[in-house]
PDB file of N, CA and C in Angstrom:
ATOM      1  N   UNK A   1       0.842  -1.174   0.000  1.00  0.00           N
ATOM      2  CA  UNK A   1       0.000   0.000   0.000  1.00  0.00           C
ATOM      3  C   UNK A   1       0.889   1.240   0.000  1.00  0.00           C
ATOM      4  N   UNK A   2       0.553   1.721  -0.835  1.00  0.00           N
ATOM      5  CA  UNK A   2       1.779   3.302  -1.160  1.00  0.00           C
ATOM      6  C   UNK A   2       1.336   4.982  -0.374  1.00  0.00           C
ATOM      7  N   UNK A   3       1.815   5.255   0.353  1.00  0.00           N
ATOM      8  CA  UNK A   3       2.020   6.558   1.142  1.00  0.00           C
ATOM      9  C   UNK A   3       2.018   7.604   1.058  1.00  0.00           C
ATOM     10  N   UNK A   4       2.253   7.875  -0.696  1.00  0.00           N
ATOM     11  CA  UNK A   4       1.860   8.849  -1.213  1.00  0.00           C
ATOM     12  C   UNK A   4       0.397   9.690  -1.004  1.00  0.00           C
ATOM     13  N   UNK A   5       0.601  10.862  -0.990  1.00  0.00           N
ATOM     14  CA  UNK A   5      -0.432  12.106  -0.292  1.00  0.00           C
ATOM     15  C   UNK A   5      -0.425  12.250  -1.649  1.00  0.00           C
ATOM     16  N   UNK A   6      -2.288  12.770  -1.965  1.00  0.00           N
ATOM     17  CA  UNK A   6      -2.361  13.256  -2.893  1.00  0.00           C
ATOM     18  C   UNK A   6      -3.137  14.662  -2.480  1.00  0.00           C
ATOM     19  N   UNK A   7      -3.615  15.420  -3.855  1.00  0.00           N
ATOM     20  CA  UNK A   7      -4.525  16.674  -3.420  1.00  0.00           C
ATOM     21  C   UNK A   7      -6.129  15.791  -3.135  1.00  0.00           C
ATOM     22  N   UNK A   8      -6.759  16.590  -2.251  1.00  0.00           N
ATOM     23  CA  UNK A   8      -8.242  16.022  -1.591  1.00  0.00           C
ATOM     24  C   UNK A   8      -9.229  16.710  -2.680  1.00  0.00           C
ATOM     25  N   UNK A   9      -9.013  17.325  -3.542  1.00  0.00           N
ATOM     26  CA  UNK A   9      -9.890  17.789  -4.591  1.00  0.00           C
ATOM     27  C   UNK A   9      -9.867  16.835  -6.098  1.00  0.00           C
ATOM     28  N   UNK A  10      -8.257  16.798  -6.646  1.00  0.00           N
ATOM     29  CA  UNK A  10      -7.906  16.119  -7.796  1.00  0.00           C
ATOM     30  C   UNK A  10      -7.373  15.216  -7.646  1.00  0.00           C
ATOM     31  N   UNK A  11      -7.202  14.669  -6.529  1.00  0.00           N
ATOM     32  CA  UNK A  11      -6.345  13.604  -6.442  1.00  0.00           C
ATOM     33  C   UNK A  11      -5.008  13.844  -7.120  1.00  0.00           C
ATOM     34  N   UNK A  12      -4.345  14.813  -7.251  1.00  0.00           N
ATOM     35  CA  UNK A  12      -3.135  14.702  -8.161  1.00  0.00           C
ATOM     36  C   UNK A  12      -1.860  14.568  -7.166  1.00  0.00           C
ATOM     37  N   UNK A  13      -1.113  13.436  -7.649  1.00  0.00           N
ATOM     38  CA  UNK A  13      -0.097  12.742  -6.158  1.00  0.00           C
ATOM     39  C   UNK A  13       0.792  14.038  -5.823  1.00  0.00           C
ATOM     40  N   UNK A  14       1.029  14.347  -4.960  1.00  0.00           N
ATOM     41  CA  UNK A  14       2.046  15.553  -3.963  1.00  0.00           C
ATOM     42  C   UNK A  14       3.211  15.524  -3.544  1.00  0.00           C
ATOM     43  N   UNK A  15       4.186  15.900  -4.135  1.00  0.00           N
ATOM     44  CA  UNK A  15       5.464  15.686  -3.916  1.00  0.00           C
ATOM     45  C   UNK A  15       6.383  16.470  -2.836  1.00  0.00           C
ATOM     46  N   UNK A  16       7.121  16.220  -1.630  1.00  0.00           N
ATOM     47  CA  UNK A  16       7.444  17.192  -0.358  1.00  0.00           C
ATOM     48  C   UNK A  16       6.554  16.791   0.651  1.00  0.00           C
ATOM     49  N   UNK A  17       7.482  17.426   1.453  1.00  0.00           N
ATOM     50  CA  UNK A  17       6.622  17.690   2.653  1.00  0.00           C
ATOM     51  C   UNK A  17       5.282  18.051   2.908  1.00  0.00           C
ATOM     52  N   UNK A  18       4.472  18.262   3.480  1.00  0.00           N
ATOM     53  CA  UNK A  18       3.060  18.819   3.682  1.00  0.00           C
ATOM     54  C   UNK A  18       3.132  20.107   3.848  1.00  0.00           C
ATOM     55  N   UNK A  19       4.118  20.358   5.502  1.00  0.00           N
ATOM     56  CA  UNK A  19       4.061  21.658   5.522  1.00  0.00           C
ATOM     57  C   UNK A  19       4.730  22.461   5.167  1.00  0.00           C
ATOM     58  N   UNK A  20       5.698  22.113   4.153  1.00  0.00           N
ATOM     59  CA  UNK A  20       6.647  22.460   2.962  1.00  0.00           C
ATOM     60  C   UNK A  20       5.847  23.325   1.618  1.00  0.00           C
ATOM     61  N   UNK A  21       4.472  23.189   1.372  1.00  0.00           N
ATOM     62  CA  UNK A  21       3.940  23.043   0.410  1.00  0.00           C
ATOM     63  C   UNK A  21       3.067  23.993   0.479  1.00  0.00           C
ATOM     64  N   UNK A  22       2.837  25.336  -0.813  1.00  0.00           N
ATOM     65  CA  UNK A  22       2.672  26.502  -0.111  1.00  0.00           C
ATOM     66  C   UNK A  22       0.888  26.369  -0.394  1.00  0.00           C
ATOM     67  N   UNK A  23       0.251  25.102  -0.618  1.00  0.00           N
ATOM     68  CA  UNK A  23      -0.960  25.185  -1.020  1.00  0.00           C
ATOM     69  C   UNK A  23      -1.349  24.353   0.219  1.00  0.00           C
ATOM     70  N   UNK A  24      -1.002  23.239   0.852  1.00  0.00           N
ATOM     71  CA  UNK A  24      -1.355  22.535   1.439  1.00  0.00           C
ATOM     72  C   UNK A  24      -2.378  22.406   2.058  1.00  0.00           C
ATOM     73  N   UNK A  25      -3.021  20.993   2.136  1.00  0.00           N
ATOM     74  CA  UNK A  25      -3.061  20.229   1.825  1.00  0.00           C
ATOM     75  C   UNK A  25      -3.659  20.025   0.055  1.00  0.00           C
ATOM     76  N   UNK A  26      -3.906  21.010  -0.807  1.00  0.00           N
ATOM     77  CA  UNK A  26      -4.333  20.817  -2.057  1.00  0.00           C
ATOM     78  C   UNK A  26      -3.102  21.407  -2.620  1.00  0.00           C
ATOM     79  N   UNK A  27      -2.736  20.819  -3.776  1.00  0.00           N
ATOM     80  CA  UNK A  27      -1.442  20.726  -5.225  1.00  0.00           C
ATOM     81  C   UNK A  27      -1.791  22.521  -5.620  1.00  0.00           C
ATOM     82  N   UNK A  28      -2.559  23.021  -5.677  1.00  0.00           N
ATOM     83  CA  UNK A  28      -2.980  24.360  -6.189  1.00  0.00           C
ATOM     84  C   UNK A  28      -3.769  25.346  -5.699  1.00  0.00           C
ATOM     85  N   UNK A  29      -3.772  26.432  -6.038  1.00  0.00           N
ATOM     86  CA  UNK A  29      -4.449  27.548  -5.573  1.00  0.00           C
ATOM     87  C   UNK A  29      -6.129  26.886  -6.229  1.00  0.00           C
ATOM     88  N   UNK A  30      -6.406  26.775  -7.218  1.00  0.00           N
ATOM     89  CA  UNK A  30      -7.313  26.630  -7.813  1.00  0.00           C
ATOM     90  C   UNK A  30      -8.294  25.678  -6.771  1.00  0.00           C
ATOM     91  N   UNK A  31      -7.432  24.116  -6.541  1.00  0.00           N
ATOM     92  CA  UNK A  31      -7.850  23.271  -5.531  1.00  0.00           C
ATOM     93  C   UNK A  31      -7.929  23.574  -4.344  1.00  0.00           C
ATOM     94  N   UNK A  32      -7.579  24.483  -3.860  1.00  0.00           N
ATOM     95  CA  UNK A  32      -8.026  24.987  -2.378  1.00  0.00           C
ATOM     96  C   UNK A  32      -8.980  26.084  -2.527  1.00  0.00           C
ATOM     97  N   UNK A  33      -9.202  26.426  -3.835  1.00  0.00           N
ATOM     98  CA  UNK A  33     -10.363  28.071  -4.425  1.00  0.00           C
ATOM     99  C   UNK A  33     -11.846  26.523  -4.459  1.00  0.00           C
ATOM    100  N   UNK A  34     -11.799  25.532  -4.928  1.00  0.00           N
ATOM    101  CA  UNK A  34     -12.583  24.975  -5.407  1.00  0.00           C
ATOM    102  C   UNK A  34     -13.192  24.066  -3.581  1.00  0.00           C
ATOM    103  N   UNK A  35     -12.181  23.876  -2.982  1.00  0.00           N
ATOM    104  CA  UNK A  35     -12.676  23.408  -1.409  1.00  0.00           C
ATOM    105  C   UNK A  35     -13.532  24.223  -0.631  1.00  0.00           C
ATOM    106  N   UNK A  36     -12.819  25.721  -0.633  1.00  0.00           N
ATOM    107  CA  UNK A  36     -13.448  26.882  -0.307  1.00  0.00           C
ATOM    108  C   UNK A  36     -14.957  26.799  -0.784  1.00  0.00           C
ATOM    109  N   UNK A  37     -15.329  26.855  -2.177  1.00  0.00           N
ATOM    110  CA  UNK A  37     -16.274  26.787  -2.742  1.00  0.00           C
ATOM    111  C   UNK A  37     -17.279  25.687  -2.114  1.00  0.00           C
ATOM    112  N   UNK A  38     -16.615  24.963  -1.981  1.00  0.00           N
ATOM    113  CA  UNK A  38     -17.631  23.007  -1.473  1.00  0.00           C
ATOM    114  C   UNK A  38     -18.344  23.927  -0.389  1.00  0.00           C
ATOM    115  N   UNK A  39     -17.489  24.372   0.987  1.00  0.00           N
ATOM    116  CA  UNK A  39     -17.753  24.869   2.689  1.00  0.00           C
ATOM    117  C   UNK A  39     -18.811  25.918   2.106  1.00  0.00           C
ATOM    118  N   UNK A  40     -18.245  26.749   1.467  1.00  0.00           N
ATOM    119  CA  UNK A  40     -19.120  28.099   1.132  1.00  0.00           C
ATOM    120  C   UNK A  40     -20.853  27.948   0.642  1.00  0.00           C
ATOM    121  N   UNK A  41     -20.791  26.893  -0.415  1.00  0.00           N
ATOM    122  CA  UNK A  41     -22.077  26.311  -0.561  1.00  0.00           C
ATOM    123  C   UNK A  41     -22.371  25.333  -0.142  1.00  0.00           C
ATOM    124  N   UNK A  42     -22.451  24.953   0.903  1.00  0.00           N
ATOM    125  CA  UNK A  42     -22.598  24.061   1.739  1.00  0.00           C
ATOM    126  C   UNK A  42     -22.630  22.586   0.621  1.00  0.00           C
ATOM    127  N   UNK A  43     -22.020  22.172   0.330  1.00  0.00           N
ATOM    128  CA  UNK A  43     -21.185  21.283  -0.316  1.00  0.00           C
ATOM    129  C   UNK A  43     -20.924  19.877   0.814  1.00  0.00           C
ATOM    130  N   UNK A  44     -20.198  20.706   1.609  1.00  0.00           N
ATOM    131  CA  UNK A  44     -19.628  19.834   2.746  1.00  0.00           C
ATOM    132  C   UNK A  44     -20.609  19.994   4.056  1.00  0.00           C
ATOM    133  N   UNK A  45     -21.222  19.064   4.778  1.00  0.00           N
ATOM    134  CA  UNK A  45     -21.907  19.025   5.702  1.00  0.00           C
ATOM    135  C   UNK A  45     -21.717  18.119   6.977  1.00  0.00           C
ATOM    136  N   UNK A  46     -21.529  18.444   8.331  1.00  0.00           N
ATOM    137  CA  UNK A  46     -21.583  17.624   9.550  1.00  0.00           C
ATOM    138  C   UNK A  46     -22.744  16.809   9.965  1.00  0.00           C
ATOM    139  N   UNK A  47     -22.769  15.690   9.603  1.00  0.00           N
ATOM    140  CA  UNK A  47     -23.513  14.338   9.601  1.00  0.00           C
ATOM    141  C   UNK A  47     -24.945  14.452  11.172  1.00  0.00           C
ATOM    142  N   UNK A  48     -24.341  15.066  11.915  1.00  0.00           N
ATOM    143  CA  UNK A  48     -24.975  14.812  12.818  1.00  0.00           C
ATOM    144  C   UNK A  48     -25.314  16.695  13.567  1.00  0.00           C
ATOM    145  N   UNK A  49     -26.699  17.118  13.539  1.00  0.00           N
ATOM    146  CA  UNK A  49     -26.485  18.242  13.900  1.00  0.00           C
ATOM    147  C   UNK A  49     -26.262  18.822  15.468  1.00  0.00           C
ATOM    148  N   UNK A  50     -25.736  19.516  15.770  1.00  0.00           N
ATOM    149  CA  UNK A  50     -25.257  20.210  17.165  1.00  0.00           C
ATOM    150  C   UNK A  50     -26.390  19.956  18.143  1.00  0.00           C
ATOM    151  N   UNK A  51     -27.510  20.296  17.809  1.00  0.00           N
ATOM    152  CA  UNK A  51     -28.346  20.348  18.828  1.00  0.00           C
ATOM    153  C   UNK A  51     -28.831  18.858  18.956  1.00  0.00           C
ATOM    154  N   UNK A  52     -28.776  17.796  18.279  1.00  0.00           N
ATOM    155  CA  UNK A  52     -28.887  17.080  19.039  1.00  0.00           C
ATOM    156  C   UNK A  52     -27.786  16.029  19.901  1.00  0.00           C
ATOM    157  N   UNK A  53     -27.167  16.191  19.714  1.00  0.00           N
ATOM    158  CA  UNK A  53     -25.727  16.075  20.389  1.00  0.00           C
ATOM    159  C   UNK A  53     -26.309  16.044  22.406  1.00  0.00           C
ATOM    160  N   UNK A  54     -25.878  14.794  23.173  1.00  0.00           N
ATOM    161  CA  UNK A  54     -26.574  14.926  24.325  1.00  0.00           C
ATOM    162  C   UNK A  54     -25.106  15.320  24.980  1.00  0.00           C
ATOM    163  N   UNK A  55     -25.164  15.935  26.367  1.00  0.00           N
ATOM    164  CA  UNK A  55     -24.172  16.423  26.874  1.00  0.00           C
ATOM    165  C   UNK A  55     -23.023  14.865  27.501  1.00  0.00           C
ATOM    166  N   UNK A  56     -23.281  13.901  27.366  1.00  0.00           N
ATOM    167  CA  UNK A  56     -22.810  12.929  27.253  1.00  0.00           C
ATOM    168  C   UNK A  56     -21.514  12.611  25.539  1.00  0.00           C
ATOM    169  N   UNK A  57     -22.049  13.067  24.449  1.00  0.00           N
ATOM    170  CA  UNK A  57     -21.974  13.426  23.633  1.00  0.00           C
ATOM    171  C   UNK A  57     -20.859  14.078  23.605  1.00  0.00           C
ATOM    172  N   UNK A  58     -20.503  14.936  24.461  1.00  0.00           N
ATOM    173  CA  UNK A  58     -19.656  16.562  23.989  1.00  0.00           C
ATOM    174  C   UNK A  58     -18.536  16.025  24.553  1.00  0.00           C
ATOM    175  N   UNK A  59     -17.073  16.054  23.696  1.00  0.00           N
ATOM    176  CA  UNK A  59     -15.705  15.811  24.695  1.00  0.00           C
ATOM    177  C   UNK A  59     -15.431  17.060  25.570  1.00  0.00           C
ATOM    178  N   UNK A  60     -16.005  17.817  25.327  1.00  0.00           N
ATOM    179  CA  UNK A  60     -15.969  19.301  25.891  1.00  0.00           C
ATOM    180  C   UNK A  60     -15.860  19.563  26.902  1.00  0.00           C
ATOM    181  N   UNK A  61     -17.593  18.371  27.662  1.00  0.00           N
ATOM    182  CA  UNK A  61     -17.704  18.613  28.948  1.00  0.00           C
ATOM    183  C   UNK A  61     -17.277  17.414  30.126  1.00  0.00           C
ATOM    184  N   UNK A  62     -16.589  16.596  29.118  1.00  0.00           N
ATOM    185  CA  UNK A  62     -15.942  15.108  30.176  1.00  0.00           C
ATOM    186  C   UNK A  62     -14.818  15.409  30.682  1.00  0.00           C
TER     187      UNK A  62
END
């Protein structure tokens, strides 16, 4: 199984370090303009919403 990091948008494999890499974690400006975009229009969403979350639930309050 190979170790190689790729970008989380294009998959295009990533060569260096991570925090070497002036886009990181995406290969390009474009791929981190296009992630932005996912959050911004809610694209990307948290599975489970806040309020129902029981205070058992929260690492917050253990």
């Amino acid at each position: 199984m190979s170790s190689e990091s790729r970008c989380p948008i294009c998959q295009t494999p990533l060569a260096g370090e991570r925090e070497t890499r002036e886009y990181a974690p995406f290969c390009s400006s474009r791929c981190k303009l296009v992630d932005l975009s996912h959050w911004l229009n809610e694209g990307y969403r948290i599975s489970t919403p806040l309020d129902d979350l029981s205070p058992e639930d929260d690492p917050t309050l253990n």
